[in-house]
N, C-alpha and C. Protein backbone atom coordinates (compact mmCIF):
# COMPACT_ATOMS: atom_id res chain seq x y z
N UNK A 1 78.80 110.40 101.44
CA UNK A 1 78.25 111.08 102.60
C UNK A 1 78.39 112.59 102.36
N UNK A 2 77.55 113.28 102.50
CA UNK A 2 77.28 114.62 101.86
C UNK A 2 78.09 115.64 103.06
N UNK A 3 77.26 114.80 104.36
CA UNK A 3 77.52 115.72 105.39
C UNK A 3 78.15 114.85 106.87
N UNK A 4 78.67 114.85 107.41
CA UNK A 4 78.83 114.30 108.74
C UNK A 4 78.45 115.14 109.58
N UNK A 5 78.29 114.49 110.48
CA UNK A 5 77.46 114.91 112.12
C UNK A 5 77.87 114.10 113.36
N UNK A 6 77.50 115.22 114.15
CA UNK A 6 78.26 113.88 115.76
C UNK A 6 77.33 112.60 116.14
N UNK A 7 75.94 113.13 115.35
CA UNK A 7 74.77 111.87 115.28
C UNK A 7 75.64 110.80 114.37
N UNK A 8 76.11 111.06 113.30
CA UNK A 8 76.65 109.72 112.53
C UNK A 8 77.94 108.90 113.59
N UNK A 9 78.51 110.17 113.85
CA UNK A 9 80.10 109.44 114.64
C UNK A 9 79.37 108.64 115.98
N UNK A 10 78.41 109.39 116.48
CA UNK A 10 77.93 108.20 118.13
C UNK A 10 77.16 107.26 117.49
N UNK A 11 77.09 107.03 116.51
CA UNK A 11 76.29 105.66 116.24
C UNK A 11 77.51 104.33 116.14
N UNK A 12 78.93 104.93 116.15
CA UNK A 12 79.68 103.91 116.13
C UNK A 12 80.93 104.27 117.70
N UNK A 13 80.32 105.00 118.58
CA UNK A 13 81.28 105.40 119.64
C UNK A 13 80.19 106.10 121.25
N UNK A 14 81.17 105.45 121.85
CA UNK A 14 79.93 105.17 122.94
C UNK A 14 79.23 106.93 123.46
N UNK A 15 80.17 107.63 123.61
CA UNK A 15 79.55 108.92 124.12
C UNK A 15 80.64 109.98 123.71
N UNK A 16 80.15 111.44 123.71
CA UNK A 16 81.04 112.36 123.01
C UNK A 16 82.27 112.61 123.50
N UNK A 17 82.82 112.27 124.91
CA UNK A 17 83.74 112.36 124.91
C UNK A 17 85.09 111.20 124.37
N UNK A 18 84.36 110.18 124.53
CA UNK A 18 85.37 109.09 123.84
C UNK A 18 85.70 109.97 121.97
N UNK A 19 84.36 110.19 121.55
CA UNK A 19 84.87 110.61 120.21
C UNK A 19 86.02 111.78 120.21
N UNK A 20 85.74 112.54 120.87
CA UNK A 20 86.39 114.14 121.08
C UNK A 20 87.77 113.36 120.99
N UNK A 21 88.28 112.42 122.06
CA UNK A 21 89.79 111.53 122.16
C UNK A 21 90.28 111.15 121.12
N UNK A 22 88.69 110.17 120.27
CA UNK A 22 89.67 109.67 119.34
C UNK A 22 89.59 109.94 118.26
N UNK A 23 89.05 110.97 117.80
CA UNK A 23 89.02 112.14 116.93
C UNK A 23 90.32 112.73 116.61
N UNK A 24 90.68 113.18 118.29
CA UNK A 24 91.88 114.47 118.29
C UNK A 24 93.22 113.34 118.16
N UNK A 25 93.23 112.24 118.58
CA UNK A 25 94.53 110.93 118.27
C UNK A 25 94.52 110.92 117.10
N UNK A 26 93.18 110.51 116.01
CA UNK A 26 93.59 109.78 114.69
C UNK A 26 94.12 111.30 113.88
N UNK A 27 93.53 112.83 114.32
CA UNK A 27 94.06 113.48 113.76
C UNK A 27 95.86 113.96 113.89
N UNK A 28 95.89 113.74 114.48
CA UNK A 28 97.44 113.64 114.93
C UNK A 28 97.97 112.57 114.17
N UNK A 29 97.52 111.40 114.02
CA UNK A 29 98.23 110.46 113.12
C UNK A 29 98.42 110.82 111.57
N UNK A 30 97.26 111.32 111.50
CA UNK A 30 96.92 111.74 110.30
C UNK A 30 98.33 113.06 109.67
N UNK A 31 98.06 113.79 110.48
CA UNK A 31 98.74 114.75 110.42
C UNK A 31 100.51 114.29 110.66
N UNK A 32 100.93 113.05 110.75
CA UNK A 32 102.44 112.47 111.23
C UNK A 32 102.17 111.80 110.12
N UNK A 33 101.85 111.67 108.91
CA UNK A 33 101.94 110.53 108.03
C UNK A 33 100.78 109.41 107.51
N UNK A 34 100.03 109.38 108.76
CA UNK A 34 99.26 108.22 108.52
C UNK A 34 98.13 108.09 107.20
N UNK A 35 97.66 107.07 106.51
CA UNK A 35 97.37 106.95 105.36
C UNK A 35 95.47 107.17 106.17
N UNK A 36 94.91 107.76 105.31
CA UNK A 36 93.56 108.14 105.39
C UNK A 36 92.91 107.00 104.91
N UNK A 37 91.58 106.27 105.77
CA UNK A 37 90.43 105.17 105.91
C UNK A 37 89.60 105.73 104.70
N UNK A 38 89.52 106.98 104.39
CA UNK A 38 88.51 107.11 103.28
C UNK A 38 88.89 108.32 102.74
N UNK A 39 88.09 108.91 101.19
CA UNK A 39 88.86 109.79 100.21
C UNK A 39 88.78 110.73 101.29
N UNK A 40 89.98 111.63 100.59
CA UNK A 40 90.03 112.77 101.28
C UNK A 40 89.41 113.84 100.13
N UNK A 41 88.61 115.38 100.79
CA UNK A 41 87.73 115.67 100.28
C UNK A 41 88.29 117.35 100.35
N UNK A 42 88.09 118.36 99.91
CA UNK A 42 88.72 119.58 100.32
C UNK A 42 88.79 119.99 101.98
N UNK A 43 87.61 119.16 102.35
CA UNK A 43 87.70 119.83 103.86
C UNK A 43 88.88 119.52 104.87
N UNK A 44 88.76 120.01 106.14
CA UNK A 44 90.26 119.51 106.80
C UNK A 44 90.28 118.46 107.09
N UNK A 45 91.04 117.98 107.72
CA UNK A 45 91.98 116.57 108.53
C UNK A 45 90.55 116.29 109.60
N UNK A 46 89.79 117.15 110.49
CA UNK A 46 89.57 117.04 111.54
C UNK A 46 87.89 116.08 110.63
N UNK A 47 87.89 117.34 109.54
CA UNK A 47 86.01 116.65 109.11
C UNK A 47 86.19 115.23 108.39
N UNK A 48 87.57 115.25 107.86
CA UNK A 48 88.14 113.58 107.21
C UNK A 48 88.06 112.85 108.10
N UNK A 49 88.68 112.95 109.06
CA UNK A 49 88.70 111.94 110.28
C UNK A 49 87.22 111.60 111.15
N UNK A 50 86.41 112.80 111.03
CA UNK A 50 84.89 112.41 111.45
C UNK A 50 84.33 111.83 110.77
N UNK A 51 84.44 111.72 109.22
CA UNK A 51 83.74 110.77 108.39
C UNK A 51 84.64 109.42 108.04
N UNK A 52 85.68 109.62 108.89
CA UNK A 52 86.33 107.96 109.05
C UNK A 52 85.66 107.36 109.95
N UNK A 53 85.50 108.05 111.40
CA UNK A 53 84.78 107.05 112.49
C UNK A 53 83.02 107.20 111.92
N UNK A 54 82.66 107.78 111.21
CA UNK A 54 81.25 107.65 110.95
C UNK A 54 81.00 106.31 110.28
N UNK A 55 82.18 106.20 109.23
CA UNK A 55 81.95 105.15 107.88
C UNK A 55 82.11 103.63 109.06
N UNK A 56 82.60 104.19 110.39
CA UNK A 56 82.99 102.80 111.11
C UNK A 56 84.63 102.22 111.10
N UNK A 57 84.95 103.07 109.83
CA UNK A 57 86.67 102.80 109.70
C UNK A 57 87.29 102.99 110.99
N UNK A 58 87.01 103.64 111.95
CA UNK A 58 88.16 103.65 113.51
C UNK A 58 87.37 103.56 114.08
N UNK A 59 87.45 102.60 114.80
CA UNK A 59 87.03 102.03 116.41
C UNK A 59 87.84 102.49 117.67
N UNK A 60 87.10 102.65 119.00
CA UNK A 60 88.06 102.81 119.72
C UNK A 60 88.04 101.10 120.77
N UNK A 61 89.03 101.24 121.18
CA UNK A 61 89.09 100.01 121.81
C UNK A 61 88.54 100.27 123.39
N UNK A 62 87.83 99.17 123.85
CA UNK A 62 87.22 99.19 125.70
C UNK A 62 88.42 99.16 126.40
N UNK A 63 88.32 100.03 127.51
CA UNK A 63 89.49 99.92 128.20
C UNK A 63 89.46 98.60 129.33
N UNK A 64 90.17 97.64 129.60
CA UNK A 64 90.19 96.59 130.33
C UNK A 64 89.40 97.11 132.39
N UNK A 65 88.97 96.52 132.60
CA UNK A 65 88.22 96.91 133.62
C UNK A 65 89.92 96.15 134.86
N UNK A 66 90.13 97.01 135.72
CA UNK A 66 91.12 96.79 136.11
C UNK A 66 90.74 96.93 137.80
N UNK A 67 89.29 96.32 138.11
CA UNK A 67 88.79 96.08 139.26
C UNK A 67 89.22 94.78 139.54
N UNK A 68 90.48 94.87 140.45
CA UNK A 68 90.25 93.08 140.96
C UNK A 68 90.21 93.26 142.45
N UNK A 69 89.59 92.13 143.20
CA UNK A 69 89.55 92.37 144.41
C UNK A 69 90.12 91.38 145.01
C-alpha cells in the first residue's frame, strides 16, 4: 500500500469518529509494547496503525445495545 487514506480505513469502520478512537487506542498500545499487524515503514506509529485498520488487521467491536425495557 503506497498510500493510506481515511477512504481506505472507513471501508473497514463505520464512521470517522469510531476510527479517530480506535486509531488513538491501538496507538497507545503500540506505543506500551504492543507487536505491530503489519511492517512497519519509516513513517510514525499513527500512519502504521492507519494502514493496520485499512489492511482490516483491527476491528472495532459493536457496542452491546443496552436498551431493555
Amino acid at each position: 500500500m503506497a498510500r493510506v487514506t481515511i477512504e481506505d480505513c472507513l471501508k473497514n469502520v463505520d464512521n470517522r469518529f469510531t476510527l479517530v478512537h480506535l486509531a488513538a487506542k491501538r496507538v497507545r498500545q503500540v506505543r506500551e509494547g504492543a507487536e505491530l499487524l503489519v511492517q512497519r515503514t519509516k513513517n510514525g506509529d499513527v500512519v502504521t496503525v492507519l494502514r493496520e485498520i485499512a489492511a482490516n488487521r483491527i476491528v472495532a467491536k459493536p457496542k452491546p445495545d443496552n436498551q431493555e425495557k
